[in-house]
N, C-alpha and C. Protein backbone atom coordinates (compact mmCIF):
# COMPACT_ATOMS: atom_id res chain seq x y z
N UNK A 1 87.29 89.34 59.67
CA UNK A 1 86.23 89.33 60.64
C UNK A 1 86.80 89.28 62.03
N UNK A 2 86.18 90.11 62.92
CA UNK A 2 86.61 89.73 64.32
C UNK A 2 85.34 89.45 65.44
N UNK A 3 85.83 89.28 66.25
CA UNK A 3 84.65 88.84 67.78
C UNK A 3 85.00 87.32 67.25
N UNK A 4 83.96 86.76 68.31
CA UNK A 4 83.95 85.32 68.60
C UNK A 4 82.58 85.23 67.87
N UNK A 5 82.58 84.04 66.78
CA UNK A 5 81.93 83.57 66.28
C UNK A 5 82.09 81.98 66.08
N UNK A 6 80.62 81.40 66.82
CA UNK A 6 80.08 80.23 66.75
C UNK A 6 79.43 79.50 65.90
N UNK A 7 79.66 78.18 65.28
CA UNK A 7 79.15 78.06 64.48
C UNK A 7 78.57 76.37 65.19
N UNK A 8 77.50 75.93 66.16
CA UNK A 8 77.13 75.17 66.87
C UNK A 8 76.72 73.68 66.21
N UNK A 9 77.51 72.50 66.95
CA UNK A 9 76.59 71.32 66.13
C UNK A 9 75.58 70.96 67.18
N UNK A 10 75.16 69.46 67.07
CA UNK A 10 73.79 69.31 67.23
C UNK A 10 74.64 68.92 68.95
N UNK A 11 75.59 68.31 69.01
CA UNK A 11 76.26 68.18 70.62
C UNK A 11 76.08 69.13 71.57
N UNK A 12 76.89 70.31 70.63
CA UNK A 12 76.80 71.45 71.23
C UNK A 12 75.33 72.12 71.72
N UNK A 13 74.62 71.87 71.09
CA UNK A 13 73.35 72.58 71.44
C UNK A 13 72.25 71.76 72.60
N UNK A 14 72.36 70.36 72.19
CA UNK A 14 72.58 69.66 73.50
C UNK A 14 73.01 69.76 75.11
N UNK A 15 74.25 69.94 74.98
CA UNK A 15 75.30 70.35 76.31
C UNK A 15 74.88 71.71 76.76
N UNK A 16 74.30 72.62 75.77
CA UNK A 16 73.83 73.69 75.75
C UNK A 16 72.73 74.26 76.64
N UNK A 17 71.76 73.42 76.47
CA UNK A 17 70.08 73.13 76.45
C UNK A 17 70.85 72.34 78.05
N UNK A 18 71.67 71.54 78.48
CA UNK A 18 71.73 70.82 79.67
C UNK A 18 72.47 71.22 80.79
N UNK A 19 72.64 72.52 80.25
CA UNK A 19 73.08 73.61 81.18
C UNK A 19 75.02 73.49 81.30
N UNK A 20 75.42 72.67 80.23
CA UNK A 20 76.65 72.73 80.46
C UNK A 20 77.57 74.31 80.66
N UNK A 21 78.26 74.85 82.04
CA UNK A 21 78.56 75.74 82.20
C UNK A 21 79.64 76.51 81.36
N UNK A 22 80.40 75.60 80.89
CA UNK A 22 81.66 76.24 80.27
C UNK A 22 81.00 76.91 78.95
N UNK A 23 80.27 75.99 78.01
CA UNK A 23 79.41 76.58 77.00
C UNK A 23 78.61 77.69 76.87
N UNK A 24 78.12 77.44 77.94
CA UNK A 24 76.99 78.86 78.07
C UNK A 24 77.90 79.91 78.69
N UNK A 25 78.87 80.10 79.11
CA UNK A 25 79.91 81.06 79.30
C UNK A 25 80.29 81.77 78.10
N UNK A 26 80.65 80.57 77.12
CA UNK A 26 81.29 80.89 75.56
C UNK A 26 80.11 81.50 74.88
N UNK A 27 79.16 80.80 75.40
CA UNK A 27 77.85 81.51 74.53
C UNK A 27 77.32 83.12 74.62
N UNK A 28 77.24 83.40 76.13
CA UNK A 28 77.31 84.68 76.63
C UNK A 28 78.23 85.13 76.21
N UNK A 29 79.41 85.23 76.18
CA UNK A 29 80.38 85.83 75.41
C UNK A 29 80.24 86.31 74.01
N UNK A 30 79.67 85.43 73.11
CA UNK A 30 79.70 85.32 71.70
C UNK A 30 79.05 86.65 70.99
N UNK A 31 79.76 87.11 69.77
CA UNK A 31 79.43 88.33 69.17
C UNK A 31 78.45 87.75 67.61
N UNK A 32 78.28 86.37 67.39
CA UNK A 32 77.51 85.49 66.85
C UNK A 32 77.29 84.14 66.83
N UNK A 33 76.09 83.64 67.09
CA UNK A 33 75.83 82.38 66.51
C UNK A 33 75.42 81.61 65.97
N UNK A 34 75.03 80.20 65.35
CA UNK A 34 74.84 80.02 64.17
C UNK A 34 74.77 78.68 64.44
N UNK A 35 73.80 77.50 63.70
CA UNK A 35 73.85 76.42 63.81
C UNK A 35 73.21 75.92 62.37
N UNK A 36 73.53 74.98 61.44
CA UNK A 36 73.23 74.36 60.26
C UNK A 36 71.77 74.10 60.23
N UNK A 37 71.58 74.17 59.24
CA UNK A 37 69.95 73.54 59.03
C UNK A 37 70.08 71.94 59.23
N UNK A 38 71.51 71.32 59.47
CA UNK A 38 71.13 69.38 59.32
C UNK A 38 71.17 69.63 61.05
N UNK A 39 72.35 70.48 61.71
CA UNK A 39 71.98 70.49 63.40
C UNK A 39 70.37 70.56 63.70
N UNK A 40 69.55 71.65 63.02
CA UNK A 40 68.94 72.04 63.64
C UNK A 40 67.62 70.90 63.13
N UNK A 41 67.49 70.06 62.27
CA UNK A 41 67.10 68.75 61.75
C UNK A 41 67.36 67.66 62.52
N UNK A 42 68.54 67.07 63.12
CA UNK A 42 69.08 66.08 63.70
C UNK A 42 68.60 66.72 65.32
N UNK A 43 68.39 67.94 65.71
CA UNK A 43 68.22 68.20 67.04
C UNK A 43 66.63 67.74 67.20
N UNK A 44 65.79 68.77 66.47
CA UNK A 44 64.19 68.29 66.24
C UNK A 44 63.52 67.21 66.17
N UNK A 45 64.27 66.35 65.78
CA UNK A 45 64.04 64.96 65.00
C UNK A 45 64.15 64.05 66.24
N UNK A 46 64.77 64.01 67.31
CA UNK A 46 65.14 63.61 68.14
C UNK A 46 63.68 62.51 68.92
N UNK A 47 63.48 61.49 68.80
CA UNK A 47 62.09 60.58 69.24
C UNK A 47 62.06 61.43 70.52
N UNK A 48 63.24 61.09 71.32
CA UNK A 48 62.70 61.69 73.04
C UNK A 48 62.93 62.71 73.60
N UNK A 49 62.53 64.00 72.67
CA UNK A 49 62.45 65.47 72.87
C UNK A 49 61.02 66.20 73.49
N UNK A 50 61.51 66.85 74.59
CA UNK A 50 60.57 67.44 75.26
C UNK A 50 60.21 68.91 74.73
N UNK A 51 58.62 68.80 74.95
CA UNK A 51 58.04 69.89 74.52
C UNK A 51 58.48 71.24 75.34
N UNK A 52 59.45 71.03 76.00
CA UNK A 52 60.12 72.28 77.32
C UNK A 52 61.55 72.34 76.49
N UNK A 53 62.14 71.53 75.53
CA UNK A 53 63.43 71.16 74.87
C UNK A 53 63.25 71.95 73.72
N UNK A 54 62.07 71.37 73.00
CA UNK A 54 61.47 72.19 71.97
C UNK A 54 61.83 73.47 72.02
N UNK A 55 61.13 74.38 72.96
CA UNK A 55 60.62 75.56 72.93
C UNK A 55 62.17 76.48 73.73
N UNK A 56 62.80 76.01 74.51
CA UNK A 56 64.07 75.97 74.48
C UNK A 56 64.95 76.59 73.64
N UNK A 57 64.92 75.57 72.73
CA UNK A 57 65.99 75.26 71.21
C UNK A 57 65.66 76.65 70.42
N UNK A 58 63.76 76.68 70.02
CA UNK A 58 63.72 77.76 69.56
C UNK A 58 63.83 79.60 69.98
């Protein structure tokens, strides 16, 4: 397999969503990405998630 392929945890998508620059660089870059069904569980699940975070994520 080649290109850059991501495979994101729940941090990452975090830092992501908070505009961390270096990430979203790597992200723009990326030829795929990909995050687990427990990331994407442990992200949702979150008590103090905004309905702007929410819609975000998806």
């Amino acid at each position: 397999m080649n290109g850059k392929r991501y495979l994101l945890d729940t941090n990452a998508v975090i830092q992501l969503l908070a505009g961390n620059p270096s990430l979203r660089k790597m992200v723009q870059d990326a030829d795929f990405l990909a995050i687990s069904v427990i990331s994407k569980l442990e992200f949702l699940s979150y008590p103090d998630l905004t309905e702007d975070e929410k819609s975000a994520f998806h």
